[in-house]
Protein backbone atom coordinates (compact mmCIF):
# COMPACT_ATOMS: atom_id res chain seq x y z
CA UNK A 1 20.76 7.72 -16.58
CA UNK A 2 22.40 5.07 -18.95
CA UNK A 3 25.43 2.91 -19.23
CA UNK A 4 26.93 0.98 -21.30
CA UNK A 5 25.98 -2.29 -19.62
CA UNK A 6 22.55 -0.96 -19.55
CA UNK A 7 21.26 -2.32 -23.11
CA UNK A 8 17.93 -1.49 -24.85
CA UNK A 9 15.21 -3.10 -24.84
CA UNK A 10 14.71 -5.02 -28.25
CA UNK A 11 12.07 -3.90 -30.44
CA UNK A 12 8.02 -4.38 -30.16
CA UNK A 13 6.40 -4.84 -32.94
CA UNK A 14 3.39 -1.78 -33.31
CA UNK A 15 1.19 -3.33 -35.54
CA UNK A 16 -2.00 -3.83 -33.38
CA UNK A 17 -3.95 -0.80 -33.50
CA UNK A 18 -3.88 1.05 -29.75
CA UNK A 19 -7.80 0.23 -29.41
CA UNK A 20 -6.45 -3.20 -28.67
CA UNK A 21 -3.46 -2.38 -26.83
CA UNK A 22 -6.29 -0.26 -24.33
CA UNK A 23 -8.33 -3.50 -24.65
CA UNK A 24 -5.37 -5.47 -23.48
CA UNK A 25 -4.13 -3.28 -20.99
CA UNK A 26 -7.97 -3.39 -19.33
CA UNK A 27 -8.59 -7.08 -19.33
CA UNK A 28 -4.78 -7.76 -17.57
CA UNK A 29 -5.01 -4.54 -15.16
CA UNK A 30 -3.48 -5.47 -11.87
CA UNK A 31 -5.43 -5.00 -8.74
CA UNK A 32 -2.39 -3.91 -7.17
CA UNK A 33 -2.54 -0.41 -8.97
CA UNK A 34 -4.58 0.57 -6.23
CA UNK A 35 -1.58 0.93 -4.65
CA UNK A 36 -0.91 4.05 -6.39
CA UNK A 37 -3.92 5.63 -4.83
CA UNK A 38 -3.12 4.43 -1.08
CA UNK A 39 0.80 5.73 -1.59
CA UNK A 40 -0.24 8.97 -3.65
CA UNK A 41 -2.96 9.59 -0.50
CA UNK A 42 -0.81 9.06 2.49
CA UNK A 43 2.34 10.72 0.98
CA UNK A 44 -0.13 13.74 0.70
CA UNK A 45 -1.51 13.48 4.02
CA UNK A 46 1.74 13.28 5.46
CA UNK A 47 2.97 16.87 4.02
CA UNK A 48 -1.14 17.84 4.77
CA UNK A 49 0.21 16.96 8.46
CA UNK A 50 3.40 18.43 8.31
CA UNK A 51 2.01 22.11 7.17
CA UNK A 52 3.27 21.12 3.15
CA UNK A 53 0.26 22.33 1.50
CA UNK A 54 2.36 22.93 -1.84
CA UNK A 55 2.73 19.07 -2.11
CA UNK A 56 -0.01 17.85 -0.21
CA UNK A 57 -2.51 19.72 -2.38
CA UNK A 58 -1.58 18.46 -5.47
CA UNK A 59 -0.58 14.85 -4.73
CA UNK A 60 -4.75 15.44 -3.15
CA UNK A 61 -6.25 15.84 -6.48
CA UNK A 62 -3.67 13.36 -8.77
CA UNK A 63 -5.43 10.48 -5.50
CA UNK A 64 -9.09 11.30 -6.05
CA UNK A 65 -8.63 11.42 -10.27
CA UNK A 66 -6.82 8.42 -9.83
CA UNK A 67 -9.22 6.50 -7.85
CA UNK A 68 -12.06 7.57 -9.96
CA UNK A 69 -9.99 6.20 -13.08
CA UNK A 70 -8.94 3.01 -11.72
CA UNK A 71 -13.09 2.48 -10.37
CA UNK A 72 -14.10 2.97 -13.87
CA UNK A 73 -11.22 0.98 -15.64
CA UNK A 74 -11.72 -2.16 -13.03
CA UNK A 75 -15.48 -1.46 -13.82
CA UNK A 76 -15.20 -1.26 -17.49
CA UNK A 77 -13.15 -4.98 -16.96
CA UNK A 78 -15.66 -6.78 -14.75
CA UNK A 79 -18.58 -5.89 -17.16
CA UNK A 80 -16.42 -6.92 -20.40
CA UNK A 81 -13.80 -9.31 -18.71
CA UNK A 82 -15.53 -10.87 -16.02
CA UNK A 83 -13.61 -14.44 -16.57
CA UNK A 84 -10.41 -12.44 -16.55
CA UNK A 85 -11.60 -10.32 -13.11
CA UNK A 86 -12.60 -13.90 -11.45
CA UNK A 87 -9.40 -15.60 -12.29
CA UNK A 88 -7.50 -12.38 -10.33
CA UNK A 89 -9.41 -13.79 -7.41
CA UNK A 90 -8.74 -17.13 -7.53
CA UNK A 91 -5.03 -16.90 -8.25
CA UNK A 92 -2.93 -16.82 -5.09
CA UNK A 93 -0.17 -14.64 -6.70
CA UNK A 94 -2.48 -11.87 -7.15
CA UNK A 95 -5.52 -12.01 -5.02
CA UNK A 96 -4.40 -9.96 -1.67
CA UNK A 97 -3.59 -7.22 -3.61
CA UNK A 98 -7.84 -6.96 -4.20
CA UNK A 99 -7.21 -5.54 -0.63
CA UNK A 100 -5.44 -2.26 -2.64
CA UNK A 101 -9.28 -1.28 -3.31
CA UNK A 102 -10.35 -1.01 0.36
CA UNK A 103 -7.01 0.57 2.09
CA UNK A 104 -7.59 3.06 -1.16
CA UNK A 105 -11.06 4.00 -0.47
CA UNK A 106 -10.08 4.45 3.25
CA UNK A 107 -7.36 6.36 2.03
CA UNK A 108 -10.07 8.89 -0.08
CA UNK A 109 -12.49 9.16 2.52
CA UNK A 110 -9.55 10.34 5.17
CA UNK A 111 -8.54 13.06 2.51
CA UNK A 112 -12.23 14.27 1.86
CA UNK A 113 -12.16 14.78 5.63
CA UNK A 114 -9.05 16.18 6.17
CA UNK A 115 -8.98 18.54 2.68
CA UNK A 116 -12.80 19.22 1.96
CA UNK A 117 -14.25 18.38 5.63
CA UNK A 118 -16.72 16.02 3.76
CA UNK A 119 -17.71 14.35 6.02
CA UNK A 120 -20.87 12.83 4.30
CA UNK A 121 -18.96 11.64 1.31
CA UNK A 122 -16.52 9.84 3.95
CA UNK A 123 -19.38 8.18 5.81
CA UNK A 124 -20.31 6.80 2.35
CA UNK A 125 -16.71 5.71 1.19
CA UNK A 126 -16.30 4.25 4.90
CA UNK A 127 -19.77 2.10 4.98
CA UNK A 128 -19.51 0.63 1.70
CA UNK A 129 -15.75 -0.53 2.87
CA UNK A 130 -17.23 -2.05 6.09
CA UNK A 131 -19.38 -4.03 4.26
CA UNK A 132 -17.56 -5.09 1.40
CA UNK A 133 -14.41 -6.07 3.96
CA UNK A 134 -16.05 -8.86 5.58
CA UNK A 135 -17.11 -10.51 2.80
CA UNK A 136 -13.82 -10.38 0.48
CA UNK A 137 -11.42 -11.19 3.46
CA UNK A 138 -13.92 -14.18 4.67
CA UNK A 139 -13.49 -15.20 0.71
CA UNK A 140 -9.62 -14.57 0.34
CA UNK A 141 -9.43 -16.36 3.68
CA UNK A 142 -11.84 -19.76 2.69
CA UNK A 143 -9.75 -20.03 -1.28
CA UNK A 144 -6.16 -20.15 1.04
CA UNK A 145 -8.00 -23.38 3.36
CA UNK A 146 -9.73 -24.88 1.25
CA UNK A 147 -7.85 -24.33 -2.42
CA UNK A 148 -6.90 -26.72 -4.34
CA UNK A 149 -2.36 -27.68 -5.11
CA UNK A 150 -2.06 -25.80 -1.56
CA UNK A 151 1.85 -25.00 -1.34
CA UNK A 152 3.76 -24.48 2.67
CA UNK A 153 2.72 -22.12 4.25
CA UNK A 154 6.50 -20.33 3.53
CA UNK A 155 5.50 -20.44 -0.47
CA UNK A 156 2.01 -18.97 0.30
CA UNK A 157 2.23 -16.19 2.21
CA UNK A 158 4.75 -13.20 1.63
CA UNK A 159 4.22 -9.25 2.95
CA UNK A 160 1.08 -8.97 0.80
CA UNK A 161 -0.56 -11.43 3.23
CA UNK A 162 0.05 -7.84 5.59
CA UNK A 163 -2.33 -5.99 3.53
CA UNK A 164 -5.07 -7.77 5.56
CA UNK A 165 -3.84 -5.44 8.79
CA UNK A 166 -3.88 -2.26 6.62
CA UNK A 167 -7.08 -2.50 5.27
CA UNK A 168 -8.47 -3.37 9.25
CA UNK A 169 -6.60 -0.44 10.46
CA UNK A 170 -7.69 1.76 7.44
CA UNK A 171 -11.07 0.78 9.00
CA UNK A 172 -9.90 1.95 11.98
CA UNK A 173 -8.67 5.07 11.14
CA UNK A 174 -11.63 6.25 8.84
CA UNK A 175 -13.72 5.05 11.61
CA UNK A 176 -12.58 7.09 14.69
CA UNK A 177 -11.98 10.71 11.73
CA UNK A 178 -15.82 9.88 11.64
CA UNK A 179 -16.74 9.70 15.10
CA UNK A 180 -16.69 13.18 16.04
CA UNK A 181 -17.96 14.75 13.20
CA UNK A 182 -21.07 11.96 12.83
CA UNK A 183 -23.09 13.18 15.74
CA UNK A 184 -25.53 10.51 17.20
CA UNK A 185 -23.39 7.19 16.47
CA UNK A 186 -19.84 8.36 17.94
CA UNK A 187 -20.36 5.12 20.37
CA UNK A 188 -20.64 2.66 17.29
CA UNK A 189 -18.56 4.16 15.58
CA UNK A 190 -15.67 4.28 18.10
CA UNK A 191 -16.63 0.29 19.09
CA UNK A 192 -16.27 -0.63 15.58
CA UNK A 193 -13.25 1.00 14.98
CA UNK A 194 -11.37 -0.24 18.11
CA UNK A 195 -12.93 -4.00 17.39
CA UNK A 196 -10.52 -2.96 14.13
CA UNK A 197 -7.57 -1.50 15.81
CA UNK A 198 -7.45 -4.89 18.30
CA UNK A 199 -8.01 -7.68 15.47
CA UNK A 200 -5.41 -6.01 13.79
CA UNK A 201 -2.90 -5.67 16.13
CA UNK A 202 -3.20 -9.03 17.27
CA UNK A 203 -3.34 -10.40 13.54
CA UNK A 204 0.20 -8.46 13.08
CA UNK A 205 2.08 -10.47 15.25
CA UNK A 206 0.60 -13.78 13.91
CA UNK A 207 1.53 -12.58 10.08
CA UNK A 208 4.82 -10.81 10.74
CA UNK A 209 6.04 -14.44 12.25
CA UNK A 210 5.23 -16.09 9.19
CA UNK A 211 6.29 -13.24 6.88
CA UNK A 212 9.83 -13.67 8.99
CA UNK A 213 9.41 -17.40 9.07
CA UNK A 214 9.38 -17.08 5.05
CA UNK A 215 12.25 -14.90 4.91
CA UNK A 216 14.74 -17.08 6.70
CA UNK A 217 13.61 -20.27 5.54
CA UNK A 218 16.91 -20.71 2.87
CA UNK A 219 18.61 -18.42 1.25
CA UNK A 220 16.77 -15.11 -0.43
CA UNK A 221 17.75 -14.10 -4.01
CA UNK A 222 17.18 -10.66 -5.25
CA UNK A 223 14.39 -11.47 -7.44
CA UNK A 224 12.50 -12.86 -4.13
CA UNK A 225 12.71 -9.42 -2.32
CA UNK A 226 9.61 -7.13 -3.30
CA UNK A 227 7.96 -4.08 -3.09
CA UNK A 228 5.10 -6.00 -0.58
CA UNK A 229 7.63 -7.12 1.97
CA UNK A 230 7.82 -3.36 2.82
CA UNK A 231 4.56 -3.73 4.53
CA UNK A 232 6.01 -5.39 7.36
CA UNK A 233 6.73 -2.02 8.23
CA UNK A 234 3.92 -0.24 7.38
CA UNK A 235 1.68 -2.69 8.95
CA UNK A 236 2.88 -1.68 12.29
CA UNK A 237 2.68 2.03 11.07
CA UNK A 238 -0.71 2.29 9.95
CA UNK A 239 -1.33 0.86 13.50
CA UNK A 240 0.11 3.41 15.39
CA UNK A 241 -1.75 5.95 12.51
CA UNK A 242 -4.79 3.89 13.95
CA UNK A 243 -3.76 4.19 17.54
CA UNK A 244 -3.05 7.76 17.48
CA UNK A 245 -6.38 8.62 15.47
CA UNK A 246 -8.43 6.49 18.00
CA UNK A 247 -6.64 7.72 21.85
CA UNK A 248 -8.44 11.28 21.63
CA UNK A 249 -11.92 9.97 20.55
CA UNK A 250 -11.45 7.40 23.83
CA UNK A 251 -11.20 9.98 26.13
CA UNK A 252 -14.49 11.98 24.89
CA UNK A 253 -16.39 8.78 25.32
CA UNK A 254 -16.96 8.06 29.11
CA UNK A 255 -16.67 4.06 28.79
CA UNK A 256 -13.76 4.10 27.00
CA UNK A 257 -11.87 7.05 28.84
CA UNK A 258 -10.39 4.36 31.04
CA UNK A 259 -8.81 2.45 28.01
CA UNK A 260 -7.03 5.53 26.58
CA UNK A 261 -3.23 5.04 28.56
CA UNK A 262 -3.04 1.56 27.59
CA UNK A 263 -4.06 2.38 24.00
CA UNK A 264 -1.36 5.07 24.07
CA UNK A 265 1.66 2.58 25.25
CA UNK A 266 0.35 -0.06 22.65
CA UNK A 267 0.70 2.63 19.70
CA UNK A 268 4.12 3.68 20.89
CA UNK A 269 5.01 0.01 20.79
CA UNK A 270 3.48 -0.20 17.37
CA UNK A 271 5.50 2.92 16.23
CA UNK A 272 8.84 1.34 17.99
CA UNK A 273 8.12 -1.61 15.68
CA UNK A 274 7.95 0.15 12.75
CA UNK A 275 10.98 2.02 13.30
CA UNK A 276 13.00 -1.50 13.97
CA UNK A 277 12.27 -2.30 10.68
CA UNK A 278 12.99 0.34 8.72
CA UNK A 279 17.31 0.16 8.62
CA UNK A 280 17.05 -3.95 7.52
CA UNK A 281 14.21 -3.10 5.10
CA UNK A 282 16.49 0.01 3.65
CA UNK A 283 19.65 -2.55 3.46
CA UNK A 284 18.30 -5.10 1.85
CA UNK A 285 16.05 -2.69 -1.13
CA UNK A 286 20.07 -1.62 -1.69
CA UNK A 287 20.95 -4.83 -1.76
CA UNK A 288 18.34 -5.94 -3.99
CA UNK A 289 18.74 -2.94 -6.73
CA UNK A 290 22.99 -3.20 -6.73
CA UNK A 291 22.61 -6.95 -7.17
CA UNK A 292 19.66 -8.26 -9.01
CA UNK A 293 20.33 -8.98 -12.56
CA UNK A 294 23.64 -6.84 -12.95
CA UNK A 295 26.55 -8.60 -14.15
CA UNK A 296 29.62 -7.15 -12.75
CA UNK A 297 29.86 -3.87 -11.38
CA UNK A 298 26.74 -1.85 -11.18
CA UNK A 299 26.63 1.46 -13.01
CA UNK A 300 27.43 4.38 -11.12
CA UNK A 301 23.70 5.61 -11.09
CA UNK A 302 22.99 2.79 -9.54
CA UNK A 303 25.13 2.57 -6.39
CA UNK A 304 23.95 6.49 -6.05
CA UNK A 305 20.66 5.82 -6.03
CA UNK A 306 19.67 2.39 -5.85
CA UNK A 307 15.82 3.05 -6.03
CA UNK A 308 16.42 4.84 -9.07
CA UNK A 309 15.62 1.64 -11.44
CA UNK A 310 11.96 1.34 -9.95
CA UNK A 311 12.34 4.67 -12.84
CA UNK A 312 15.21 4.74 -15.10
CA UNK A 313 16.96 2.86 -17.43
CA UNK A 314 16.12 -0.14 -20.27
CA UNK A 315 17.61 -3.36 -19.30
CA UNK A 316 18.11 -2.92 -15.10
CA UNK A 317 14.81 -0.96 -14.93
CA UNK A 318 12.72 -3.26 -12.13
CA UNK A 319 9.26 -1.56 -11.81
CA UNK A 320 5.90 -4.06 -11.31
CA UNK A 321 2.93 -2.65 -9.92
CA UNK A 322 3.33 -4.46 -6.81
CA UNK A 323 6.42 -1.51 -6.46
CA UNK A 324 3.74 0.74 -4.56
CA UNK A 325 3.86 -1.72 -1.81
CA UNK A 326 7.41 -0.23 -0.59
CA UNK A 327 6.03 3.63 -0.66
CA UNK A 328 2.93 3.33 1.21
CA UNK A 329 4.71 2.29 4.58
CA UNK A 330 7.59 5.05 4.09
CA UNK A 331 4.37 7.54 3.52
CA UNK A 332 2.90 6.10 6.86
CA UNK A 333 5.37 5.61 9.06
CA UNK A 334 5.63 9.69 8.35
CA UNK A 335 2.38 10.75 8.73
CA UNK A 336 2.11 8.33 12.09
CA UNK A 337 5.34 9.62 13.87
CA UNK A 338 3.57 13.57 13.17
CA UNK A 339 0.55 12.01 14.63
CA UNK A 340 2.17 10.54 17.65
CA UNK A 341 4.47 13.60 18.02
CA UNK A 342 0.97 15.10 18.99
CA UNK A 343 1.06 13.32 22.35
CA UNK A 344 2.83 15.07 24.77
CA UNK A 345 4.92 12.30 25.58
CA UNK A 346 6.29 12.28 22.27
CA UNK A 347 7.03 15.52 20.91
CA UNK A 348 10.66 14.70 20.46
CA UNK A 349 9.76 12.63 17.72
CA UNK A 350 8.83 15.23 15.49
CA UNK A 351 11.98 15.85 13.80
CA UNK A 352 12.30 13.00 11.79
CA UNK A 353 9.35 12.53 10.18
CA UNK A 354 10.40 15.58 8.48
CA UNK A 355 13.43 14.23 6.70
CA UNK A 356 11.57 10.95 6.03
CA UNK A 357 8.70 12.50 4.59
CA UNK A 358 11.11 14.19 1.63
CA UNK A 359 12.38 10.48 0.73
CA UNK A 360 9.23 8.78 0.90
CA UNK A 361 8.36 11.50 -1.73
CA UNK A 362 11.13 10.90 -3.71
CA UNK A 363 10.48 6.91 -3.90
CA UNK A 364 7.10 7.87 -4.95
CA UNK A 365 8.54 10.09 -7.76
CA UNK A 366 10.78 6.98 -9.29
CA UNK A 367 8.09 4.79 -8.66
CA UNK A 368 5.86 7.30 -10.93
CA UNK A 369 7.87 7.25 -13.40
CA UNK A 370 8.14 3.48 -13.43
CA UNK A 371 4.32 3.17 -13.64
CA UNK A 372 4.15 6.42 -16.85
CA UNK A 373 6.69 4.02 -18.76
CA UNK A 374 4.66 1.08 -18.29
CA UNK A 375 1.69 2.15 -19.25
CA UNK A 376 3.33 4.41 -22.56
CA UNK A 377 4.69 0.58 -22.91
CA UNK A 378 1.41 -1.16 -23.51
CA UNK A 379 -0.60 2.18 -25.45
CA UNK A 380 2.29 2.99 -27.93
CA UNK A 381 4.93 -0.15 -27.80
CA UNK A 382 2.14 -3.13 -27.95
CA UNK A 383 4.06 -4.40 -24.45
CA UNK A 384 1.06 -6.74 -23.48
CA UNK A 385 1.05 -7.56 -19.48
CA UNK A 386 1.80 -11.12 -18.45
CA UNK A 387 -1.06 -12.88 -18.29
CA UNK A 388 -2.39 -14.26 -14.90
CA UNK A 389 -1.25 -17.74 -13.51
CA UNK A 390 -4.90 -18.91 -13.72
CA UNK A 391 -6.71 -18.44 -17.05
CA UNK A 392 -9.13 -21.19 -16.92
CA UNK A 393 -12.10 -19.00 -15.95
């Protein structure tokens, strides 16, 4: 996919030997590359849900290799980096996306479930995420109040700030998958999970107003419109993921039986918000990709397939690891409305998700290919990352 407005990218010089170009690529490794494993995951639950075994199977195995990778790469950085890994979590542009780790661990322990029913190995991924929550969130939380040079509240927070509701309903959801199969502790276990479900929910509405707030507070430019804004959306999904997950468990557990109808026509509201969002997201992404630094007419690729330069082409090619952001809500918002299909009440929703499920693939595909030419970039070009805004550690 080229045109003649769509110029090469100058030469990089090659001289430093790759060992370095590994080294570099380590010490600036984004924590938002956990992304990959939370989109890869639910895209493959999604087609797990919807009977796809040809692509959830696969997109199964690339998840788990993947988060193994990244553990060892981000461990490999902390042990020879650890100024560098520090400075991630003191700088504001880059510290929510630390959240990646948990949602992605969630995200594993559902699949072991789901594809290898182990359940131990689950319990394991979904303890070490309840305790390790509490403390980073109380720490993200404390550096926003209490930080020094602290910007409005419009400059601060964007849709990453929403990653804080996914990882409490990935809690949520991991949680209530456990509850039946951990015999002895389905009580705690379901308490937990719905103390999850509820902070989240409420925490939505509190974020979403700002996130909103932010977005009509003067004019947006292209540039301004990322991949993490798409979590708007999939905040509300993953809720009514978590809602769905948690009304069958309610109604095996005597005290909570009486809860269950209200927690069903909460998720449905969840689901309806979701679904609101989706059209304006989908206008402005086109928007964004025909617009944003092209001179002139776009190229005909382009206006086809907008999302196409989150893969293709030299000079208009947009992808940043924060680009897994937009394909984790359009990979829950499908598996969610197959969940909720599964209530009665709701079975005429099971069309769509169908149809959806096919072009949240196909984001994830572009966005694939974005992330393979970035990282062939820094191994075989010498493209070194930018840098993080704080380097005084």
């Amino acid at each position: 996919m080229t045109d003649s407005r769509d110029e090469p990218e100058p030469p990089i010089a090659t001289d430093r030997s790759t060992a370095a170009r590994v080294s570099d690529a380590v010490e600036l490794l984004d924590p938002a590359y956990f992304g990959f494993v939370m989109s890869t995951g639910i895209v493959s639950i999604a087609f797990r849900e919807l009977g796809i075994d040809v692509v959830a199977w696969p997109l199964t195995l690339l998840t788990i290799g993947s988060y193994v990778l990244l553990l060892g790469l981000f461990g490999a950085r902390l042990k020879v980096f650890p100024g560098r890994f520090v400075a991630d979590l003191r700088d504001r542009e880059k510290h929510w996306g630390t959240l990646t780790c948990i949602v992605a661990t969630n995200t594993v322990g559902i699949q072991a479930i789901i594809f290898f029913e182990a359940v131990q190995v689950a319990a394991i991924l979904w303890l070490s995420t309840v305790v390790a929550t509490p403390l980073l969130l109380y720490y993200l939380f404390a550096t926003e109040i209490i930080g020094a040079n602290k910007a409005d509240v419009s400059e601060r927070i964007d849709g990453a700030f929403l990653l804080v509701i996914v990882c409490l309903q990935s809690l949520a959801i991991l949680g209530a998958s456990l509850s039946t199969a951990v015999t002895g502790y389905s009580n705690g276990i379901v308490l937990l999970s719905m103390s999850y479900f509820a902070a989240g929910y409420v925490l939505y509405f509190v974020v979403v107003t700002i996130v909103i707030y932010r977005l009509f507070d003067g004019a947006v430019r292209p540039d301004d419109w990322t991949g993490p804004y798409w979590i708007t959306m999939g905040a509300a999904a993953i809720t009514t993921l978590a809602g769905a997950t948690l009304g069958p468990r309610l109604t095996a557990v005597t005290a909570w039986e009486p809860i269950a109808p209200l927690l069903v026509g909460v998720t449905f509201l969840a689901w309806a918000i979701a679904s609101w969002w989706i059209p304006l997201l989908l206008a402005i992404d086109i928007w964004k990709f025909t617009t944003g630094d092209i001179e002139g007419r776009p190229p005909v690729w382009v206006l086809t397939v907008p999302w196409s330069r989150l893969g293709f082409g030299n000079r208009l090619h947009t992808y940043a690891p924060t680009a897994w952001g937009r394909v984790f809500p359009m990979g829950m918002y499908t598996a969610c409305t197959v969940n909720l299909a599964g209530i009665s009440a709701f079975k005429s929703l099971a069309l769509g998700p169908v149809y959806w499920g096919w072009f949240a693939l196909f984001v994830w595909a572009l966005t694939l290919v974005g992330t393979v030419r970035a990282s062939l970039s820094v191994l075989f070009r010498g493209v070194r990352p930018k840098p993080s805004a704080d380097e005084s550690v």
